[in-house]
Protein backbone atom coordinates (compact mmCIF):
# COMPACT_ATOMS: atom_id res chain seq x y z
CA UNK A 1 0.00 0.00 0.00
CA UNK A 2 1.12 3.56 -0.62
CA UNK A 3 1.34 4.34 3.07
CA UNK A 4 4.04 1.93 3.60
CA UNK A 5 5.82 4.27 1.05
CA UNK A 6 4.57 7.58 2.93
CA UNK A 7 6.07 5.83 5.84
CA UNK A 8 9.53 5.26 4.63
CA UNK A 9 9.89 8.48 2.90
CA UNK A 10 8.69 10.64 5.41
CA UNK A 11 11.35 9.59 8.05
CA UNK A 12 14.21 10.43 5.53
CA UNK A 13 12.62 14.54 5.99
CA UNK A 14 14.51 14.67 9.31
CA UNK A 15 13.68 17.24 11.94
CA UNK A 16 16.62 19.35 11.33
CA UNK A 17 15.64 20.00 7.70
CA UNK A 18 12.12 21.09 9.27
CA UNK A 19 13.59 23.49 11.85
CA UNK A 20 15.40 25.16 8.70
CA UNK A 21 12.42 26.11 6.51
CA UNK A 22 9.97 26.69 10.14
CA UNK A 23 13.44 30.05 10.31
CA UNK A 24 13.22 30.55 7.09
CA UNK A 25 9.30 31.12 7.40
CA UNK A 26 9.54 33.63 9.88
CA UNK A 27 11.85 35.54 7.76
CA UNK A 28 9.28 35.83 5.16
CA UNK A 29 6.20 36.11 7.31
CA UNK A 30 7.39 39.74 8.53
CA UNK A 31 4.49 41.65 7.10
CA UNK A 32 2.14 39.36 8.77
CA UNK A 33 -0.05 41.01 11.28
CA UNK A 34 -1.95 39.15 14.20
CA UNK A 35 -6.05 39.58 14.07
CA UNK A 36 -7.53 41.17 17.20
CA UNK A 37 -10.90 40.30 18.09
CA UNK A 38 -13.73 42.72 19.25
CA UNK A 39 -12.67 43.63 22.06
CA UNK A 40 -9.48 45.01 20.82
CA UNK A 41 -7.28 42.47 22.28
CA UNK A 42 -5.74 39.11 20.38
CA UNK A 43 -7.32 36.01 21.15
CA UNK A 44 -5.82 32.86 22.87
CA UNK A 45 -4.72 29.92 20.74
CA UNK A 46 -2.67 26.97 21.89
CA UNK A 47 0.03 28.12 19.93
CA UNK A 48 1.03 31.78 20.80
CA UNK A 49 -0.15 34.38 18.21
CA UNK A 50 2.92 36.65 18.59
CA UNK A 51 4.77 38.45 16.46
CA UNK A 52 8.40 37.64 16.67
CA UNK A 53 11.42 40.22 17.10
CA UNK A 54 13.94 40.31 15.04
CA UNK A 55 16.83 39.12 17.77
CA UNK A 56 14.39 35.97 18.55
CA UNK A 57 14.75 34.94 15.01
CA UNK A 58 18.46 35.83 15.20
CA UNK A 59 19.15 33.68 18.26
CA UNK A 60 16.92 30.31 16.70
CA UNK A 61 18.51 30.65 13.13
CA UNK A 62 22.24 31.00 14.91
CA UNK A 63 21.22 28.14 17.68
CA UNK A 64 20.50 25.67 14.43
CA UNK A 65 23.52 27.13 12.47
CA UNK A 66 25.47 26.23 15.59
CA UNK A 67 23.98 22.65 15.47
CA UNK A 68 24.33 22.31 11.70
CA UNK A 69 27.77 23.13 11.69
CA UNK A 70 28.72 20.39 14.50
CA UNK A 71 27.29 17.40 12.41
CA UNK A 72 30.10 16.75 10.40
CA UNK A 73 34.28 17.43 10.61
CA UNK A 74 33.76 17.40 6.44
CA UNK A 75 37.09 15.71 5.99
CA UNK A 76 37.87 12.65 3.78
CA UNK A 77 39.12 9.90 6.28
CA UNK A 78 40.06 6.26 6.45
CA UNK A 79 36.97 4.05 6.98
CA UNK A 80 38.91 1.49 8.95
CA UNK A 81 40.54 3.45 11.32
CA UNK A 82 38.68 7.04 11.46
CA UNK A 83 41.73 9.08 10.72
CA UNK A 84 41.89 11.94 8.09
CA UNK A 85 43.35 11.22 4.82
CA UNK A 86 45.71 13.65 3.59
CA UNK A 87 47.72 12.16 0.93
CA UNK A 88 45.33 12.13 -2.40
CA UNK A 89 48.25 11.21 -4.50
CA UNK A 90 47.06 7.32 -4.39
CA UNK A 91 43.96 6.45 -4.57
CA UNK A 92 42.59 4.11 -1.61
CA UNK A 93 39.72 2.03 -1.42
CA UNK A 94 39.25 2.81 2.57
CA UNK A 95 38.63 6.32 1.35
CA UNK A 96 35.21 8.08 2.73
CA UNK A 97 33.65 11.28 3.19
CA UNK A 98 33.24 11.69 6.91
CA UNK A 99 29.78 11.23 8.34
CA UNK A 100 27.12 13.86 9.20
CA UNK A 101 24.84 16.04 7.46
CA UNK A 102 26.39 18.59 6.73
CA UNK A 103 28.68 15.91 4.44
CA UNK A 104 25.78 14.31 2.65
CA UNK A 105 25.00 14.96 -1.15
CA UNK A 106 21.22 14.41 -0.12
CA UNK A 107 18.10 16.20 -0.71
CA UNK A 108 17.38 17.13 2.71
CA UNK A 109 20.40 18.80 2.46
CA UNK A 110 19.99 20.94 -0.17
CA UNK A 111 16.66 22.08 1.80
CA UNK A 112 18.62 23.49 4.40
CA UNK A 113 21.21 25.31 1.75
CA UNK A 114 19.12 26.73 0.37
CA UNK A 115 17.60 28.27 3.38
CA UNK A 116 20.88 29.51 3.92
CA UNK A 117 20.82 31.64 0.80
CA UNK A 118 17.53 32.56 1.81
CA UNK A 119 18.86 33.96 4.76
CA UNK A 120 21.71 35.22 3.52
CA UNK A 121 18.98 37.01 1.21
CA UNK A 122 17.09 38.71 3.58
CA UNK A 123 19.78 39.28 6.59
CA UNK A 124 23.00 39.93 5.04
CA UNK A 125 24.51 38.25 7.53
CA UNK A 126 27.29 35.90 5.64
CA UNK A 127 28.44 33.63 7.99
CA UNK A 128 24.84 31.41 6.90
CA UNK A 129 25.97 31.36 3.80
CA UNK A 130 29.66 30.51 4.55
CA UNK A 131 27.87 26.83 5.05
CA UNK A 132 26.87 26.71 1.36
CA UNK A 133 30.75 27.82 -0.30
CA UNK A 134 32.49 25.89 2.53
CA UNK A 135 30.35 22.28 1.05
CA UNK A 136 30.32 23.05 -2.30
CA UNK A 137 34.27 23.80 -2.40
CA UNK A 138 35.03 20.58 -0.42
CA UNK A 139 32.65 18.42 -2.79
CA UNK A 140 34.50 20.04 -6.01
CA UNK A 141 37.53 19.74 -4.52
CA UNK A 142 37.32 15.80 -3.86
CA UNK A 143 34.73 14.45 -6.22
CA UNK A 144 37.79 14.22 -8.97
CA UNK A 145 39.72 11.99 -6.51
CA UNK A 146 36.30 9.74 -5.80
CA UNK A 147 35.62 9.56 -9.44
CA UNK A 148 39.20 7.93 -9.84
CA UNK A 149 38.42 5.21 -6.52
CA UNK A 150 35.11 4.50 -8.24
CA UNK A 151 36.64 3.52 -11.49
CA UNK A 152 39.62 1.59 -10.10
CA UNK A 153 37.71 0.14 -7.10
CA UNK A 154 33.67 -0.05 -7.81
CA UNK A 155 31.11 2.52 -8.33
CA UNK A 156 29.92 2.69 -4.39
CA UNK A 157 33.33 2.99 -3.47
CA UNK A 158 34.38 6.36 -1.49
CA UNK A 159 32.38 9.70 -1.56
CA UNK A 160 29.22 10.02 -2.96
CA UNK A 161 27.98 7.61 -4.70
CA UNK A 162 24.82 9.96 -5.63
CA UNK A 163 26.59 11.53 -7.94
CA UNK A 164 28.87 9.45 -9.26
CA UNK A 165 26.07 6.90 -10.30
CA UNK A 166 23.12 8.73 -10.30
CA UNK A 167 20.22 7.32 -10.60
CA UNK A 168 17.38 9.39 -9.58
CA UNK A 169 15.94 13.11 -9.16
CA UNK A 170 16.56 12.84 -4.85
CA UNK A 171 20.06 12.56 -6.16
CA UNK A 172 20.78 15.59 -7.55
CA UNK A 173 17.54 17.94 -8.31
CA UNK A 174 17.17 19.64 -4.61
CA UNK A 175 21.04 19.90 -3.67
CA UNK A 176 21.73 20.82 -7.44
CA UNK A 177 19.19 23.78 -7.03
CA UNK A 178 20.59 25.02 -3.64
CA UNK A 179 24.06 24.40 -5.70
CA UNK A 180 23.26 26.99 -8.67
CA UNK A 181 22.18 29.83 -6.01
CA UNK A 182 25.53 29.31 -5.11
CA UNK A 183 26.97 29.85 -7.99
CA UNK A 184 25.07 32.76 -8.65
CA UNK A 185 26.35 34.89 -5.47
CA UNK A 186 29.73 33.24 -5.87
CA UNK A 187 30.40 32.74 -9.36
CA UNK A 188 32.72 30.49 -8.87
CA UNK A 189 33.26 28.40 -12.31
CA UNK A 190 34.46 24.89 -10.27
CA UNK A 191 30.86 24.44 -9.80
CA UNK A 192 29.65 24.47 -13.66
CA UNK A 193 30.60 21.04 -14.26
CA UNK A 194 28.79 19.58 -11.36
CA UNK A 195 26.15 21.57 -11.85
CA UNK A 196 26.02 20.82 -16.04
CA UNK A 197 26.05 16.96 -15.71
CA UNK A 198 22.97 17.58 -13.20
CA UNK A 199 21.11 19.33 -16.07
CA UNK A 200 22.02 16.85 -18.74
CA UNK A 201 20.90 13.95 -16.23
CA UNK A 202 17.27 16.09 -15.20
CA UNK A 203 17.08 17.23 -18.61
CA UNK A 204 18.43 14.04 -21.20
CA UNK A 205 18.58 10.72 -18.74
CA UNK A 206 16.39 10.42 -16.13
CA UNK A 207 13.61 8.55 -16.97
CA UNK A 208 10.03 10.22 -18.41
CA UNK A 209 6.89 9.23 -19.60
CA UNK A 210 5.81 9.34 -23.57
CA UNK A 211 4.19 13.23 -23.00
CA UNK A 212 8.19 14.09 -21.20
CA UNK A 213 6.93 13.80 -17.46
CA UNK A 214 9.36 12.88 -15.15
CA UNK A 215 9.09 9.61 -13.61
CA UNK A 216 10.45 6.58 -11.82
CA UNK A 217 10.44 3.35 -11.20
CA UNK A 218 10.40 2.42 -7.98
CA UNK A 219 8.73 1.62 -5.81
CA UNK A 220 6.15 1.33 -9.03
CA UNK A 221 6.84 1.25 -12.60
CA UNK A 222 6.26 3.90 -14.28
CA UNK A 223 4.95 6.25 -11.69
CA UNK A 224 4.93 9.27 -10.84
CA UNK A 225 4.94 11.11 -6.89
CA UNK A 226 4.60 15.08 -6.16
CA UNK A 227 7.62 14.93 -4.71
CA UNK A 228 9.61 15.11 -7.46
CA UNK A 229 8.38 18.65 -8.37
CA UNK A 230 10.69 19.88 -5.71
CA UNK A 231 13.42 17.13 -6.87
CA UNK A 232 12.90 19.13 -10.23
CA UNK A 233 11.00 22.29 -10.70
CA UNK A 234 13.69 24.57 -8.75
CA UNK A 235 16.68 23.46 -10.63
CA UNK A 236 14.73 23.56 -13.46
CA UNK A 237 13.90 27.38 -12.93
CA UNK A 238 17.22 27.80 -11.56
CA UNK A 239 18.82 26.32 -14.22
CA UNK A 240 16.76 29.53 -16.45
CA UNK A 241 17.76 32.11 -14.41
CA UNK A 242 21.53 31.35 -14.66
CA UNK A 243 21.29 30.09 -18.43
CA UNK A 244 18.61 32.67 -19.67
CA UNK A 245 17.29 29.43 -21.78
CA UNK A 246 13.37 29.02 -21.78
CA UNK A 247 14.07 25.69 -22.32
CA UNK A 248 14.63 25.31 -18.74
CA UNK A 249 11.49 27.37 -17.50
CA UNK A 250 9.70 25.30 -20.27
CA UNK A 251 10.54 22.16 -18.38
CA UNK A 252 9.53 22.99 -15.08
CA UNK A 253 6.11 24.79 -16.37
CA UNK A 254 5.72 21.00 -18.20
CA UNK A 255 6.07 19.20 -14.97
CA UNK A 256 4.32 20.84 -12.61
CA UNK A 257 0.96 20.99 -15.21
CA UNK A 258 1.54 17.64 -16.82
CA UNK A 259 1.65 16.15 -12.77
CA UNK A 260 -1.30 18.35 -12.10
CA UNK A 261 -3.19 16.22 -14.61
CA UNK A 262 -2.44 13.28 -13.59
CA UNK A 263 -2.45 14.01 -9.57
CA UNK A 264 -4.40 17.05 -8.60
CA UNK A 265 -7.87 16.30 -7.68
CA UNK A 266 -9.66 19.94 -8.33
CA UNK A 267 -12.47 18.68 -6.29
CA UNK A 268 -10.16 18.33 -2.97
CA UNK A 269 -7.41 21.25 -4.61
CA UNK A 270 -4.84 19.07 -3.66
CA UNK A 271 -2.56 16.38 -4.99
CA UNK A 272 -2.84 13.05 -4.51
CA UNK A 273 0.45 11.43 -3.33
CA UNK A 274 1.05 9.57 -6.71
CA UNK A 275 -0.33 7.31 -9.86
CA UNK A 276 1.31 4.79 -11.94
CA UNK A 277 0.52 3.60 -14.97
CA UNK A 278 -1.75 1.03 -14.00
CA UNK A 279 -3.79 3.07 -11.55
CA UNK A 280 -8.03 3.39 -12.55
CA UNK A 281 -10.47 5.51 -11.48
CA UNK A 282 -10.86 4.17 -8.69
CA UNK A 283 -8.01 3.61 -7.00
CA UNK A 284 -7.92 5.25 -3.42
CA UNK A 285 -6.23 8.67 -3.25
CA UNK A 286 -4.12 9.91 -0.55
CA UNK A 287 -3.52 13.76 0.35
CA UNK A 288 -0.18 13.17 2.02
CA UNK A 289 0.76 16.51 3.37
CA UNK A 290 4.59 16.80 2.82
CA UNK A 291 3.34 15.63 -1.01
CA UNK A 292 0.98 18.69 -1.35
CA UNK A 293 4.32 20.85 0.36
CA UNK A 294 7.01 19.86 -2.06
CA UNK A 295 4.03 20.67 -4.65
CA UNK A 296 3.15 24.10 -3.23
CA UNK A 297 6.99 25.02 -2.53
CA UNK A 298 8.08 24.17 -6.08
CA UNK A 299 5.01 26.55 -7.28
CA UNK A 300 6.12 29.14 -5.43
CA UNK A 301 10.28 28.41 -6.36
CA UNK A 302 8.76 28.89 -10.29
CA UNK A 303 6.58 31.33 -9.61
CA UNK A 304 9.18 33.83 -8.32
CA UNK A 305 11.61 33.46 -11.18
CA UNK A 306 9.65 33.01 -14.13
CA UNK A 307 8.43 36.15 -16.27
CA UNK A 308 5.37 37.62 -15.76
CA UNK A 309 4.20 36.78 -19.06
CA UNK A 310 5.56 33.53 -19.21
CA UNK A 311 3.21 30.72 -21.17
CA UNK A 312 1.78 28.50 -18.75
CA UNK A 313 2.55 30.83 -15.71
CA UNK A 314 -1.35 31.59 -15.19
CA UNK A 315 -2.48 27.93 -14.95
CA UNK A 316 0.61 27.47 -12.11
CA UNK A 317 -1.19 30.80 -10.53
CA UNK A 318 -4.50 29.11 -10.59
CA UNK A 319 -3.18 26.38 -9.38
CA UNK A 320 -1.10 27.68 -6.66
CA UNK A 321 -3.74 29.84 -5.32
CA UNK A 322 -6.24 26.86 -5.40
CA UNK A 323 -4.23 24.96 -3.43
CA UNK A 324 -3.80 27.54 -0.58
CA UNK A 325 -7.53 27.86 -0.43
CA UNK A 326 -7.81 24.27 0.27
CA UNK A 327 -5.13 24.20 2.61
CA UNK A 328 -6.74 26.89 4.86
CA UNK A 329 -9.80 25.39 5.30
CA UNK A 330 -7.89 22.17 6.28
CA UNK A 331 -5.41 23.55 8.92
CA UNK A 332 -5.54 22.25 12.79
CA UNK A 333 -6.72 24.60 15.47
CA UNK A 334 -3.33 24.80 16.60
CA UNK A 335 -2.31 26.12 13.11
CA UNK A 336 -0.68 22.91 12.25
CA UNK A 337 -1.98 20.10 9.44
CA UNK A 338 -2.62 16.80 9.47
CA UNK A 339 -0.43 14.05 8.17
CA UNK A 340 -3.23 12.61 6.11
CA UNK A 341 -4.53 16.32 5.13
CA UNK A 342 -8.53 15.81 5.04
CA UNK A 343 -8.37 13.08 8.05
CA UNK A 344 -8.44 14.24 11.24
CA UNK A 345 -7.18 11.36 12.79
CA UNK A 346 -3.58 11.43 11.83
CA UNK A 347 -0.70 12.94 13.57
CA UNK A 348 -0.18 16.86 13.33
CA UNK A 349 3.08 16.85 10.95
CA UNK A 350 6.00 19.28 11.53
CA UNK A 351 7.51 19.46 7.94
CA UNK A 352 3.88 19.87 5.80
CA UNK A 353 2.85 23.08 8.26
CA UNK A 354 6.57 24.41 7.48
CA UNK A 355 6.30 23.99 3.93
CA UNK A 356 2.64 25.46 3.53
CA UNK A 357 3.56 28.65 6.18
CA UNK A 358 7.01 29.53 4.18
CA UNK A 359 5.14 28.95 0.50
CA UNK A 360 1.95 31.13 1.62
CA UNK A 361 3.70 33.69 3.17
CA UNK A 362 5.94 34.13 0.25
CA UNK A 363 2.58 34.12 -1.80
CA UNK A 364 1.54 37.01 0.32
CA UNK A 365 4.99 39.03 0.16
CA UNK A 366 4.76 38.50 -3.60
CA UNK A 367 1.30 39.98 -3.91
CA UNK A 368 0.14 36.49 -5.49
CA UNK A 369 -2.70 35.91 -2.70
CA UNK A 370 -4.90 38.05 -0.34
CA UNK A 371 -2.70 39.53 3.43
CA UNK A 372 -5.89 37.68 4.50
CA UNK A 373 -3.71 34.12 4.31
CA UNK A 374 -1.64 35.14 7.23
């Protein structure tokens, strides 16, 4: 069943990578005003409704910062025996990237870099961003050695084997994305490879349907999930910005409309989690929440990039807005949402409620929905 699936996925969304984009929400959500009642004064909920100060955000985003930075030494080291390799001059099979987060080429990390842009965005304080050169240097820097142990000793062997075989859009679409925003403060021209052979895999290799929808094959074949919009759209559009090719922006209009058909439900204004090819009409549909976030964030990724103009912008519009309209009339009491969006009866989920606060309030910064949304 497709909750086993939920299951699994869900605990690879960690809590860390939901503490980011819960900071990076309050950065956005500073024109948000709290509603007084009648009386003058603001009404109790369970969860404070308090504006936040400036220094509180400060001290939370440099508390996690703190945190992020301790999870990993980022050194290449000796698997055996733990110590730091320093001679690269031989390749060695023992060779591995050191463990921790802040090491992994994963798609939970690229979440959390590109909050740091985000915040380097809207604060101008640098040492966030420090996080994203400080990675992306020390992957450049070593993937040329792991490329050599890989060929000489196995594909799996060494440093990430996510890019040196990869396989799938959580290998490369969401870190690739945070990767190019890089690039574009930075400009520093070590990335462009990296960042080219993740285009020509999105773009040429990894595997579609007949109408160019990108798909997989697992756990299903050929089927598709919402979560690949964020594994996609944002490099996609990112990939646009930097390149000034529409090809790009045509791409991630194409996936996030050609999905729509096949998993929004207009009757609920959500998506369902996913279809495969041998799904009917009446197969049972599940609103999984992080499923309608990555949906709604990727939306609101495309939406701020791509021209005004743009062919195919309107229907995202529609379909953003939609979406957000559903979404309010599904939210807790305690302004979280459910797991299992229309049933009340699943857990209150940590990472939907930060994806749906971060891509409304941007929608309300933007001007693309009603101030009445916060």
């Amino acid at each position: 069943m497709r909750y086993e699936y939920i299951h699994k996925r869900g605990n690879r969304m960690n809590h860390f990578t939901s503490s980011l984009i819960f900071l990076l929400i309050m950065l956005y959500s500073t024109t948000l005003n709290a509603q007084e009642n009648a009386s003058g004064r603001i009404p109790e909920y369970p969860v404070p409704y308090e504006y936040p100060t400036g220094e509180s955000i400060k001290e939370v985003l440099n508390r996690v910062r703190v945190y992020y930075e301790s999870t990993s030494p980022q050194k290449i080291i000796l698997a055996e025996t733990g110590s730091e390799l320093t001679d690269f001059s031989k390749l060695n099979k023992d060779a591995r990237v050191s463990n921790g987060f802040s090491s992994e080429w994963s798609y939970t990390h690229g979440v959390v870099l590109s909050a740091f842009e985000y915040i380097d965005e809207v604060t101008g304080d640098k040492i966030f961003f420090a996080n994203n050169t400080k990675f992306y240097n020390f992957v450049v820097k070593h993937l040329p050695y792991f490329r050599k142990n890989a060929e000489k000793y196995g594909e799996r062997s060494g440093g990430w084997p996510a890019i040196i075989e990869m396989q799938a859009l959580d290998d490369c679409g969401s870190i690739g994305a945070a990767m190019i925003k890089t690039y574009l403060k930075t400009k520093n021209n070590n990335y462009l490879e990296l960042m080219n052979s993740t285009a020509d895999f999105i773009s040429n290799k990894q595997f579609r349907l007949g109408d160019g929808t990108l798909a997989r094959h697992r756990p299903q074949y050929r089927s598709l999930w919402a979560d690949d919009l964020y594994m996609s759209v944002p490099f996609l559009a990112n990939m646009g910005v930097l390149t000034k090719e529409n090809k790009y922006f045509d791409d991630a209009v194409r996936q996030i409309l050609q999905m729509a058909d096949r998993l929004y439900i207009p009757q609920k204004e959500l998506f369902d989690h996913g279809w495969n090819v041998t799904s009917g009409d009446y197969d049972p549909r599940f609103f999984w929440g992080r499923a309608n976030g990555w949906a709604l964030m990727s939306m609101a990724e495309l939406l701020g990039v791509l021209p005004k103009e743009y062919q195919g912008r309107d229907k995202i519009l529609h379909l953003y807005r939609s979406m957000v309209r559903s979404l309010a009339s599904l939210q807790d009491g305690t302004g979280f949402w459910h797991n299992l969006l229309d049933k009340n009866d699943t857990y209150l989920e940590t990472s939907c409620t930060a994806m749906f606060t971060f891509a409304i309030a941007k929608g309300i910064n933007e001007g693309w929905i009603s101030h009445v949304y916060g």
